[in-house]
C-alpha atoms as a PDB file:
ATOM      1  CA  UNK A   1      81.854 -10.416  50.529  1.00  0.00           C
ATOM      2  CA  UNK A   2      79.155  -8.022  51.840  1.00  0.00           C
ATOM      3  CA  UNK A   3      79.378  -6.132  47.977  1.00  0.00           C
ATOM      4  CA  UNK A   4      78.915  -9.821  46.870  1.00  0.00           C
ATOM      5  CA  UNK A   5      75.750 -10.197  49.067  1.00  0.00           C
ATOM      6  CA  UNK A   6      74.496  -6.998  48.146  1.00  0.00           C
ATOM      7  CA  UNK A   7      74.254  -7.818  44.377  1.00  0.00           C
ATOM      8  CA  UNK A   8      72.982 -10.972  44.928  1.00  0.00           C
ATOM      9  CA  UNK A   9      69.994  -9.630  46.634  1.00  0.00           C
ATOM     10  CA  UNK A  10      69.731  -6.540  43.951  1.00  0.00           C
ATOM     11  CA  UNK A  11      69.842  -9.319  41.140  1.00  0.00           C
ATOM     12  CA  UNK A  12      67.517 -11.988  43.180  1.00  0.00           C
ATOM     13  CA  UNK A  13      69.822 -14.553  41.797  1.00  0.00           C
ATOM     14  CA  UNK A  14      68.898 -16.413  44.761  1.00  0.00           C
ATOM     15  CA  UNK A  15      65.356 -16.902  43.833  1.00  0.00           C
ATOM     16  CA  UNK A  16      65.329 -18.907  40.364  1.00  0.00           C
ATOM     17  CA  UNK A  17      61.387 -18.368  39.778  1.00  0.00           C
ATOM     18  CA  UNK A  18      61.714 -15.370  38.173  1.00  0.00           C
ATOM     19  CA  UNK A  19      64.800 -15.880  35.649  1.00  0.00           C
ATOM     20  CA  UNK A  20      63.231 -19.251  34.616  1.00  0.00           C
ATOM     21  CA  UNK A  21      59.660 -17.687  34.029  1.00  0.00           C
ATOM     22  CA  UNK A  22      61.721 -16.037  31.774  1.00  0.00           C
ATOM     23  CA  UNK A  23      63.667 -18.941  30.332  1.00  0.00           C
ATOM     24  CA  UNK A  24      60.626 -21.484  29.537  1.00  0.00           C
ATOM     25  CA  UNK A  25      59.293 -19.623  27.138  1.00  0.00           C
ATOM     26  CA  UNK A  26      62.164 -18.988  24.894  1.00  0.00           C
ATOM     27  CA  UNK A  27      62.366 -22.860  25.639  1.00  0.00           C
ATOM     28  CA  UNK A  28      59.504 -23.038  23.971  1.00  0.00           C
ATOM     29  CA  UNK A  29      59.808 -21.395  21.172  1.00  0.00           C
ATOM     30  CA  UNK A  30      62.933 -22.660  20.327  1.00  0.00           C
ATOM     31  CA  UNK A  31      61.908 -26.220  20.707  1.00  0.00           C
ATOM     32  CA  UNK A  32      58.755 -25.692  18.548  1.00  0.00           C
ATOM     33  CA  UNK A  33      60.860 -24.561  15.753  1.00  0.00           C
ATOM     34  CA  UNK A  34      63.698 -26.912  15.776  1.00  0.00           C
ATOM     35  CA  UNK A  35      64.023 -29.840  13.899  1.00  0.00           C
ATOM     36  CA  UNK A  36      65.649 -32.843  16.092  1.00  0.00           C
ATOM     37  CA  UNK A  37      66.316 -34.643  13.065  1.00  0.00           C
ATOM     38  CA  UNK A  38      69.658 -32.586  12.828  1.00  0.00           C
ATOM     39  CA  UNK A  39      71.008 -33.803  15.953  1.00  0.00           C
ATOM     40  CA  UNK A  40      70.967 -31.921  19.219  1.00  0.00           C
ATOM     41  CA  UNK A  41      74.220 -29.796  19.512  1.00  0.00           C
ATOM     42  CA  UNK A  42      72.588 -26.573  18.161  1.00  0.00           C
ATOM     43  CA  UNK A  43      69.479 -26.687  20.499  1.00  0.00           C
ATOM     44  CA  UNK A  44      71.997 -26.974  23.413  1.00  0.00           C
ATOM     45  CA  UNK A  45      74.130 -24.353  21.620  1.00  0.00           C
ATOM     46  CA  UNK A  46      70.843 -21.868  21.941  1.00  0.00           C
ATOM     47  CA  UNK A  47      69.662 -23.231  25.606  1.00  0.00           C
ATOM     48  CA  UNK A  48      72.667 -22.470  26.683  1.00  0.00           C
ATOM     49  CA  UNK A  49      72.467 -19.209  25.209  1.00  0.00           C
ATOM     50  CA  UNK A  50      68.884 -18.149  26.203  1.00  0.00           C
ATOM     51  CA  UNK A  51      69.042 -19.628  29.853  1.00  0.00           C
ATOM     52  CA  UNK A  52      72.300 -17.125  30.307  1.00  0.00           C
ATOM     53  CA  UNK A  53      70.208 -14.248  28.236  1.00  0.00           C
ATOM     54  CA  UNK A  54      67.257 -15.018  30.665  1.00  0.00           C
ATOM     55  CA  UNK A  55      69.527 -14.920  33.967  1.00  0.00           C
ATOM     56  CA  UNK A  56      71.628 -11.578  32.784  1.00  0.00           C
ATOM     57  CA  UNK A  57      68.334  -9.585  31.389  1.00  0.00           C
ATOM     58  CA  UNK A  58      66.249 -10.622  34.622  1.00  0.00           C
ATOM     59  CA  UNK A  59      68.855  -9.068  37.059  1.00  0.00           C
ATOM     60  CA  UNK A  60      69.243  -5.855  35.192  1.00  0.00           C
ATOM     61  CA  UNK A  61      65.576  -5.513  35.296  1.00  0.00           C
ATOM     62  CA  UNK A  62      65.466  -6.224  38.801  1.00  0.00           C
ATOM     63  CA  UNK A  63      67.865  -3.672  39.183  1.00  0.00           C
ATOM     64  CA  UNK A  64      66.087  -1.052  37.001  1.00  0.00           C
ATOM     65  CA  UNK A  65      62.928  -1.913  38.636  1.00  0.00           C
ATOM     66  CA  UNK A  66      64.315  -1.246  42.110  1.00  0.00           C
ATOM     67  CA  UNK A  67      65.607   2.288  40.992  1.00  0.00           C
ATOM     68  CA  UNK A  68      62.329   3.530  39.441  1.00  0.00           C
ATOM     69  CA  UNK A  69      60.583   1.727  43.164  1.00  0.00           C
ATOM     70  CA  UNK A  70      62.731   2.938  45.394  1.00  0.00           C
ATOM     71  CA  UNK A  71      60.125   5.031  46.901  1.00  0.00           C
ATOM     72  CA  UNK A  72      57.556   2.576  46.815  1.00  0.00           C
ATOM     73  CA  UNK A  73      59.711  -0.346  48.109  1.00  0.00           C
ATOM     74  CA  UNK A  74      60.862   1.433  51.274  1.00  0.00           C
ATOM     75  CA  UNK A  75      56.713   1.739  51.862  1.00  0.00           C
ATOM     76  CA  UNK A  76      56.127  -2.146  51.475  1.00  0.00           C
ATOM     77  CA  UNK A  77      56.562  -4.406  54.422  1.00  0.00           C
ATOM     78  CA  UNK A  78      57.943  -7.386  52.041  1.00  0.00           C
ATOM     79  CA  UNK A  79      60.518  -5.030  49.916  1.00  0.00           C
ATOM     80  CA  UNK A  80      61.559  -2.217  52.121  1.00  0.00           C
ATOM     81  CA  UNK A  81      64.857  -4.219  52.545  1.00  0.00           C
ATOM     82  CA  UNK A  82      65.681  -4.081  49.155  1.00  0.00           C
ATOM     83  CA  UNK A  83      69.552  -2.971  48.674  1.00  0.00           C
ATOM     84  CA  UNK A  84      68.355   0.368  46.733  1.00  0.00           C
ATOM     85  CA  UNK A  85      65.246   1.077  48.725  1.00  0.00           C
ATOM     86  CA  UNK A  86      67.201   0.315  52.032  1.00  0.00           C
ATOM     87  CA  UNK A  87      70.018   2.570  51.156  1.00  0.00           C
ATOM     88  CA  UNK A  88      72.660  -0.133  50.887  1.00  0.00           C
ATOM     89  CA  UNK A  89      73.503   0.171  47.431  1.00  0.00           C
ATOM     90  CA  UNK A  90      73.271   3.748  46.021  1.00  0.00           C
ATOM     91  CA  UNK A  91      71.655   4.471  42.886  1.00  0.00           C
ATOM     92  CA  UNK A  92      75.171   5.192  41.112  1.00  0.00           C
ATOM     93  CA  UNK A  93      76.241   1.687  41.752  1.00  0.00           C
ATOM     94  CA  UNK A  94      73.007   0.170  40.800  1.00  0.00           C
ATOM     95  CA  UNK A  95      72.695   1.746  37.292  1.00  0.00           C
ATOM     96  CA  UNK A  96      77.072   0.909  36.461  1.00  0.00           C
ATOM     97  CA  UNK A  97      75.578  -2.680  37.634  1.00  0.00           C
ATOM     98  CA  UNK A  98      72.682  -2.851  35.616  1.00  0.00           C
ATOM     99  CA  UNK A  99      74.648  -1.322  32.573  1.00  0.00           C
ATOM    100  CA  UNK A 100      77.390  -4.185  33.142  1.00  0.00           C
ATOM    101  CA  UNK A 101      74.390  -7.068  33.013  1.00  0.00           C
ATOM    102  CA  UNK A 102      72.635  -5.467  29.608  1.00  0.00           C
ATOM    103  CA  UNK A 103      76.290  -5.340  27.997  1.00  0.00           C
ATOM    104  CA  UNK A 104      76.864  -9.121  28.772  1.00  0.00           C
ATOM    105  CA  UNK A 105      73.518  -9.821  28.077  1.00  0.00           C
ATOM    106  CA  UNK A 106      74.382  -7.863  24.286  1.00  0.00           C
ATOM    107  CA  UNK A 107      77.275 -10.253  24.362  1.00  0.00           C
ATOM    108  CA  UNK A 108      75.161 -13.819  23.856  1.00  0.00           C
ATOM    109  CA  UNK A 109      72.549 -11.598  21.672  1.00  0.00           C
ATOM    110  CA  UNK A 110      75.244 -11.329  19.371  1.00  0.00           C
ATOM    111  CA  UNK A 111      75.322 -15.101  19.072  1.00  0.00           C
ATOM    112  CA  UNK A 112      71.912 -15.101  17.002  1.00  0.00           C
ATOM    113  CA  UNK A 113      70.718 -14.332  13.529  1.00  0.00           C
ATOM    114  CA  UNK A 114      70.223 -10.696  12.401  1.00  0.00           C
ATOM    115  CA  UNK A 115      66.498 -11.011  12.775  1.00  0.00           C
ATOM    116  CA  UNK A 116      66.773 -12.031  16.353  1.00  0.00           C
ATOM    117  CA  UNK A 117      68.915  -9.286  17.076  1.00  0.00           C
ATOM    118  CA  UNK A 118      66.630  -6.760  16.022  1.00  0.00           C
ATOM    119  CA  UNK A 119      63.783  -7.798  17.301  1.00  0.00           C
ATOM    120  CA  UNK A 120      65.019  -8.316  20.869  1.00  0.00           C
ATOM    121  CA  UNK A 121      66.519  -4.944  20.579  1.00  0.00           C
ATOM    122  CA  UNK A 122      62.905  -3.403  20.068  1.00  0.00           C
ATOM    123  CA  UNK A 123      61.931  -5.246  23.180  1.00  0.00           C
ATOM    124  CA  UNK A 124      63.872  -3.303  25.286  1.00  0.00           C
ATOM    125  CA  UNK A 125      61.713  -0.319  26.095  1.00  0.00           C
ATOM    126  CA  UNK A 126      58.930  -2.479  26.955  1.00  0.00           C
ATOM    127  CA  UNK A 127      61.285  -4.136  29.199  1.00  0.00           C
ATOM    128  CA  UNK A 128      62.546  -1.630  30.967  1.00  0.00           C
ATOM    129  CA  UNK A 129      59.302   0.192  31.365  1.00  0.00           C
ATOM    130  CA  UNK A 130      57.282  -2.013  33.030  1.00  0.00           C
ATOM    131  CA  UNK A 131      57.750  -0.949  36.044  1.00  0.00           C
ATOM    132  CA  UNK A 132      55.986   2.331  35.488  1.00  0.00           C
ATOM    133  CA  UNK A 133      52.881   0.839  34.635  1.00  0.00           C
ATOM    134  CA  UNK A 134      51.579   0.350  37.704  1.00  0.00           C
ATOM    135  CA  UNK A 135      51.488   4.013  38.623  1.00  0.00           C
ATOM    136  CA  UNK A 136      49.195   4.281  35.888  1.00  0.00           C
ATOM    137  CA  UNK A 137      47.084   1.332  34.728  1.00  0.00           C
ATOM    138  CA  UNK A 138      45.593  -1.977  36.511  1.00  0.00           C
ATOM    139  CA  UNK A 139      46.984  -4.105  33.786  1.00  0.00           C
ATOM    140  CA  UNK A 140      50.751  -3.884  34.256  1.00  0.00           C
ATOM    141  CA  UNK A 141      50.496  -7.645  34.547  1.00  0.00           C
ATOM    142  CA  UNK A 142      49.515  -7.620  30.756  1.00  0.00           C
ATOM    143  CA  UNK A 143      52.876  -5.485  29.888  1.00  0.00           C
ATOM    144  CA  UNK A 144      54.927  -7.985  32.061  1.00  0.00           C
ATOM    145  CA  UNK A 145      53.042 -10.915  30.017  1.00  0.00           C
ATOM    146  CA  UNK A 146      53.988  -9.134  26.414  1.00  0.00           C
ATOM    147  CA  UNK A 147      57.627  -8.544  27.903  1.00  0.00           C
ATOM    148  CA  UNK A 148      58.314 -12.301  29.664  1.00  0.00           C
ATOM    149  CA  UNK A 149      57.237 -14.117  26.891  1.00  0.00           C
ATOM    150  CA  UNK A 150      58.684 -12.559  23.966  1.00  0.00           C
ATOM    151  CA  UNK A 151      61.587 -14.898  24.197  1.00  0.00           C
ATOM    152  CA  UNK A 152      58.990 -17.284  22.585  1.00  0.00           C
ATOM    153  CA  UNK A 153      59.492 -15.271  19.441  1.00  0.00           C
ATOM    154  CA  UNK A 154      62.992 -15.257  19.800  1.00  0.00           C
ATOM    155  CA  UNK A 155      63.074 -18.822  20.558  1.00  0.00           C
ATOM    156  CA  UNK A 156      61.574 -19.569  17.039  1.00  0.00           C
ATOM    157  CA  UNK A 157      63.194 -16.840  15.234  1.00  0.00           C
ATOM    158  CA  UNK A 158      66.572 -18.112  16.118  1.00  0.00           C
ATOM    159  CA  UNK A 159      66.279 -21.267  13.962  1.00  0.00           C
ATOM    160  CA  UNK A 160      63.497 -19.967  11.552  1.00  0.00           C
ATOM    161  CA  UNK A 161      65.069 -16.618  10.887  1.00  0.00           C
ATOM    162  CA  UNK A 162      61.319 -15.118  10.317  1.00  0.00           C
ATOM    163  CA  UNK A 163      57.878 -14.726  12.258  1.00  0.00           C
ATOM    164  CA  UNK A 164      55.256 -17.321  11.645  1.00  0.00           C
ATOM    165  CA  UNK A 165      51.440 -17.874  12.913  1.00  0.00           C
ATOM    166  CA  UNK A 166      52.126 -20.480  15.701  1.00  0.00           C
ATOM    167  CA  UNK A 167      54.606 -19.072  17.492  1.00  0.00           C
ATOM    168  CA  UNK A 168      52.179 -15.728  17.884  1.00  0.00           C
ATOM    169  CA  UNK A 169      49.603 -18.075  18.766  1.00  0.00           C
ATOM    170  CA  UNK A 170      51.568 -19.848  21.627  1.00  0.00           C
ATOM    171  CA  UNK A 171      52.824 -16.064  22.422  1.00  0.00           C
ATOM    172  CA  UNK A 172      49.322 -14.547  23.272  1.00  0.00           C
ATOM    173  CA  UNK A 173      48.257 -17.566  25.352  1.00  0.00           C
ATOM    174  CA  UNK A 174      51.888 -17.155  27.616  1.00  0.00           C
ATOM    175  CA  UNK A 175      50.691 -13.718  27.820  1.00  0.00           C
ATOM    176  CA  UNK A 176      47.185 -15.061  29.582  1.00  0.00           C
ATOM    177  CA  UNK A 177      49.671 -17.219  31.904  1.00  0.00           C
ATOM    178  CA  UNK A 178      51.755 -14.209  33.133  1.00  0.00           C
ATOM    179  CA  UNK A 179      48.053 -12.422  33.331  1.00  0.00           C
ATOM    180  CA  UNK A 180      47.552 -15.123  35.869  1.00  0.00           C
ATOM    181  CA  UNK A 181      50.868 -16.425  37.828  1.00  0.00           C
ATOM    182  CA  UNK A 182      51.393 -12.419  38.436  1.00  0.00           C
ATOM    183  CA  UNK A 183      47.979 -11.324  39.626  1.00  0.00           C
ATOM    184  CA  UNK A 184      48.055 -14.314  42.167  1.00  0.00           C
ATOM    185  CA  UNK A 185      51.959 -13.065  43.227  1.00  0.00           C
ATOM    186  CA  UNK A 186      50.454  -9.458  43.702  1.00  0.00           C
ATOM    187  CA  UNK A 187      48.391 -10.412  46.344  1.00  0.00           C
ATOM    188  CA  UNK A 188      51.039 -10.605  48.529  1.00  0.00           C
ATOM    189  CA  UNK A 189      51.088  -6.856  48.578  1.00  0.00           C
ATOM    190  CA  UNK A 190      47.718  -6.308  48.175  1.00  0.00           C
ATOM    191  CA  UNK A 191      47.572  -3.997  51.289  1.00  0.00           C
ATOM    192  CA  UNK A 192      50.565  -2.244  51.077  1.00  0.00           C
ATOM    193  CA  UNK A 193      49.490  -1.578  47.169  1.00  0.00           C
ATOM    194  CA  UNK A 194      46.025  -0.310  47.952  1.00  0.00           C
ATOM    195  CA  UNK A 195      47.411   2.344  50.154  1.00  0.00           C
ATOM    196  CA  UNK A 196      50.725   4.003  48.785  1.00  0.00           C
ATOM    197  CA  UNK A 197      47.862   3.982  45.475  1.00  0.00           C
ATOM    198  CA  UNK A 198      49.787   1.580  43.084  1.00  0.00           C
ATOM    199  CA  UNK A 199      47.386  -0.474  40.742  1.00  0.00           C
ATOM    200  CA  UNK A 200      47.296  -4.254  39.187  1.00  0.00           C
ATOM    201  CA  UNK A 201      45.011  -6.704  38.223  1.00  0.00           C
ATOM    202  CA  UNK A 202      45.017  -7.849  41.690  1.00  0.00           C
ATOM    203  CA  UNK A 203      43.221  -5.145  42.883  1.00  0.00           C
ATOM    204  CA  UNK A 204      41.076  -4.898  39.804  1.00  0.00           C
ATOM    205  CA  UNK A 205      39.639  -8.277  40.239  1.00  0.00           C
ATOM    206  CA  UNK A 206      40.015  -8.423  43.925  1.00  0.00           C
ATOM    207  CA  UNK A 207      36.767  -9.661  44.493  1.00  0.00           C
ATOM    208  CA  UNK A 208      36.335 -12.049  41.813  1.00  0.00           C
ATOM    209  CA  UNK A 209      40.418 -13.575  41.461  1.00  0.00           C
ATOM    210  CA  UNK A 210      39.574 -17.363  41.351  1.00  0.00           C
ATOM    211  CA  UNK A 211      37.427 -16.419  38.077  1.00  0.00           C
ATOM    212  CA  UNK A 212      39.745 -14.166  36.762  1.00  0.00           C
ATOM    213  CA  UNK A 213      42.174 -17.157  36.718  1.00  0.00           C
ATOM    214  CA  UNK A 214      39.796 -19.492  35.394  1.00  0.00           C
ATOM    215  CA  UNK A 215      39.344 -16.780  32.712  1.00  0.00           C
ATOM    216  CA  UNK A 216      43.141 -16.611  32.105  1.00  0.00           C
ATOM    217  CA  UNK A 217      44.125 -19.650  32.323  1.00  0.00           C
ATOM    218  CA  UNK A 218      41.521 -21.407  29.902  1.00  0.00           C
ATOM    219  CA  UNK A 219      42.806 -18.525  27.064  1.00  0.00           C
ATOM    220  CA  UNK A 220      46.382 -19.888  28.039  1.00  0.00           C
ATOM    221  CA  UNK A 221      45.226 -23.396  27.129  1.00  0.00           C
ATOM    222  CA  UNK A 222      42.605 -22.747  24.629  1.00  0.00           C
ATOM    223  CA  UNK A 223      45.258 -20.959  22.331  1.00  0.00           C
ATOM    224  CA  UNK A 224      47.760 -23.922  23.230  1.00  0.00           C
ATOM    225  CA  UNK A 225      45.511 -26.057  22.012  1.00  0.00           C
ATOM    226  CA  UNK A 226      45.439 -24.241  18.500  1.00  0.00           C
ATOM    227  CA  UNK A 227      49.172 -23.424  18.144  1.00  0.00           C
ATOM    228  CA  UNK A 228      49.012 -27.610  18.636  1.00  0.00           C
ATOM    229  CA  UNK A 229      47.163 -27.649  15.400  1.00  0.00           C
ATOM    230  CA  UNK A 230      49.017 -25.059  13.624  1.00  0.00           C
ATOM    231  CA  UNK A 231      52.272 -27.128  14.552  1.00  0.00           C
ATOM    232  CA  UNK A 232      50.111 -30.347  13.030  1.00  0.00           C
ATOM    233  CA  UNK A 233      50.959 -31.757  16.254  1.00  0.00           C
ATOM    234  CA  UNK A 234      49.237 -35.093  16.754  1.00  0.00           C
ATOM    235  CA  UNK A 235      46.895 -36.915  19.350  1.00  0.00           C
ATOM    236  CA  UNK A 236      50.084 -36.966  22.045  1.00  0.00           C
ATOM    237  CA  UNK A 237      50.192 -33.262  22.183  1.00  0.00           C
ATOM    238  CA  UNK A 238      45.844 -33.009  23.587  1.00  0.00           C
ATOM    239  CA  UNK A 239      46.282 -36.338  25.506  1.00  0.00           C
ATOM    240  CA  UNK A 240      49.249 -34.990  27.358  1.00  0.00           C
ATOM    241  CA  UNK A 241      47.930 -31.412  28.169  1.00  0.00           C
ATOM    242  CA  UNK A 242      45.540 -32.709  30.641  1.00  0.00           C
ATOM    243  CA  UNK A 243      48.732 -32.441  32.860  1.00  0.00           C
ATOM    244  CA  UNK A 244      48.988 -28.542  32.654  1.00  0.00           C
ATOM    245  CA  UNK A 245      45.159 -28.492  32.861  1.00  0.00           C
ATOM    246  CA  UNK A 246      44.864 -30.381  36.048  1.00  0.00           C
ATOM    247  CA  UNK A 247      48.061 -28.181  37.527  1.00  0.00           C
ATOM    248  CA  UNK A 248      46.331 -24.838  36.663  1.00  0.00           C
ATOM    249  CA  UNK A 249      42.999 -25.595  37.457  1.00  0.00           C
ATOM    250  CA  UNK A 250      42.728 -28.174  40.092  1.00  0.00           C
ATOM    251  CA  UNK A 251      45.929 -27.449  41.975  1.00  0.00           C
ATOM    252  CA  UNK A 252      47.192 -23.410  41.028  1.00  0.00           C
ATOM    253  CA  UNK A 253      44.052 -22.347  41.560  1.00  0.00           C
ATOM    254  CA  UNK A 254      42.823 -24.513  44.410  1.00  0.00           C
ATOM    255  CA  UNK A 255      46.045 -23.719  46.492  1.00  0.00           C
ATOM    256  CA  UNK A 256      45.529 -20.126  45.512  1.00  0.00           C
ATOM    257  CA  UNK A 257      44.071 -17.981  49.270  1.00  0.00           C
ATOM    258  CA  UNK A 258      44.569 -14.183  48.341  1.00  0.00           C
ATOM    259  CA  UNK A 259      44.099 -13.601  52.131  1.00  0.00           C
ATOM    260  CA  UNK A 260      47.378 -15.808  52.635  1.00  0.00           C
ATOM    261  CA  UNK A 261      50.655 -14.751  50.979  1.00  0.00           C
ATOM    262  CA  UNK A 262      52.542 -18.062  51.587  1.00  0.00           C
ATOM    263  CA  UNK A 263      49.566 -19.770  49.590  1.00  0.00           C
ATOM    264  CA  UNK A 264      49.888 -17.096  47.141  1.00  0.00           C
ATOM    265  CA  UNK A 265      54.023 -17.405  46.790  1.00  0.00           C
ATOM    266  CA  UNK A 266      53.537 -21.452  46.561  1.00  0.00           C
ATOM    267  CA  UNK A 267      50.887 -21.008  43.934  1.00  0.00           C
ATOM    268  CA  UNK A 268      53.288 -18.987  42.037  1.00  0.00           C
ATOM    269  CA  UNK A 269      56.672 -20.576  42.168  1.00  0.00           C
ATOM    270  CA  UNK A 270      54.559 -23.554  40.942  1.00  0.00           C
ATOM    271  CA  UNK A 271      54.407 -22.134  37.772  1.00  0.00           C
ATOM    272  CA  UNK A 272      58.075 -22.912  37.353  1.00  0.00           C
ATOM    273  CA  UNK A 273      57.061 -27.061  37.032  1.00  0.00           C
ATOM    274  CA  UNK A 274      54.518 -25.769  34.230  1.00  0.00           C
ATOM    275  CA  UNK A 275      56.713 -24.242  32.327  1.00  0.00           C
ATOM    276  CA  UNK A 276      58.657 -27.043  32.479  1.00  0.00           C
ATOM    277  CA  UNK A 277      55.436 -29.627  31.283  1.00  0.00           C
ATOM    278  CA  UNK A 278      55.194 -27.660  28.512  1.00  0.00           C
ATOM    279  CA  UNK A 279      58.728 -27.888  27.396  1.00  0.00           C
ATOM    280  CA  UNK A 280      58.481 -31.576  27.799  1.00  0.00           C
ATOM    281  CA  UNK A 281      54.980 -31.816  26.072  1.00  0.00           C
ATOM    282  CA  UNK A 282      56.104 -29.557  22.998  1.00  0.00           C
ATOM    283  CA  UNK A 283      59.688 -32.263  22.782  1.00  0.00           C
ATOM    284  CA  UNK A 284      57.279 -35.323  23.432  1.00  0.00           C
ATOM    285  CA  UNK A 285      54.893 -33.882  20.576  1.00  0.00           C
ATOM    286  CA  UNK A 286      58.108 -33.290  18.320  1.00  0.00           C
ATOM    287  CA  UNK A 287      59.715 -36.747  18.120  1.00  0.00           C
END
């Protein structure tokens, strides 16, 4: 039971936020490209299948990231318990774990198109990679954004079977909202950050975060707005995305104290009910 425990914790399976930031956007995708006229056993088919894609790939990057941050972790008051950066799980065990997660998650890949396949095989370097970013630029939150959201892509390329403008569109504005959900979550670690010398936006801009989220955040929704009209979407789709407006910019971002890490955790985990708007906008906008 203690081996049990321990992989839990490696994986984080206990804390949902960051498989489902994953999940919503190939929720997305998916749901902009299907057509509901042709019943709904297929888009439960691929929910299914991305949701369990989302949970598997998420663990072994946890797990991957904890190797590569071992060092770092063990300097960080809010990770130094991690299994791998504790000592509790050796690095051995952690890679034969991580290698057991990307071979299931190859499992439900195999479920999709050709196309699919091959694109979210060249995703896997930037996946993988990410973590070594911050030794070396102040934008890893922009990798993480390009590597979060890709299942967008996959989401549409799944029933389409081929890349088209709106899906890129909606792609480069979930990129802005990882920009922002992940420089408000590094400021729980500001400190710690600033002095072992690792870098992020939330250091970049740590004088001026409020407007770098305004900044972010009105991309996110400006480019939402014009996948809308790429999709032909009608008047539902603008009337109804004054609800992700109001919960970015006058709750998110209101909420949001980068001297306070519980305001900055609640600010972020909210960004698991947006993701969730979205989806229900997008359906709402589709029937």
């Amino acid at each position: 039971m203690n081996q049990v425990k321990l992989f839990i914790d490696l994986t984080r399976l206990k804390k949902p936020i960051g498989f489902m930031l994953l999940f919503w956007p190939c929720t997305w995708g998916l749901t902009l490209a299907y057509d509901f006229s042709s019943g709904l056993n297929s888009y439960f088919f691929y929910l299914i299948l991305f949701f369990l894609g989302s949970v598997l790939m998420r663990s072994a990057g946890c797990i991957v990231n904890d190797i590569l941050d071992k060092e770092f972790d063990a300097k960080v008051y809010r990770t130094r318990e991690r299994p791998v950066a504790s000592g509790k799980v050796s690095i051995k065990n952690a890679i034969y774990y991580a290698l057991i997660l990307c071979f299931l998650a190859l499992l439900v890949l195999l479920k999709f198109n050709l196309f699919t396949i091959i694109l979210a095989l060249g995703s896997m370097p930037l996946a993988f990679t990410y973590p070594l970013m911050k030794r070396y630029t102040y934008w890893p939150q922009l990798f993480l954004g390009i590597t979060f959201n890709y299942g967008l892509i996959l989401g549409w390329t799944a029933i389409k079977g081929q890349i088209d403008l709106a899906p890129i569109v909606f792609y480069i504005g979930a990129i802005f909202w990882t920009l922002g959900y992940d420089t408000i979550y590094g400021y729980q670690d500001i400190k710690d950050d600033e002095i072992i010398g690792l870098k992020s936006t939330s250091i970049k801009f740590k004088g001026k975060a409020k407007k770098f989220l305004v900044l972010c955040y009105s991309c996110l929704m400006f480019l939402f707005f014009l996948g809308g009209y790429y999709m032909k979407f009608d008047f539902k789709y603008y009337i109804l995305s004054i609800l992700p407006i109001i919960h970015l910019f006058f709750y998110q971002t209101k909420i949001f104290n980068l001297n306070d890490p519980s305001s900055c955790l609640k600010a972020f985990k909210s960004n698991n009910f947006f993701g969730f708007i979205i989806l229900t906008i997008i359906i709402i906008a589709k029937i």
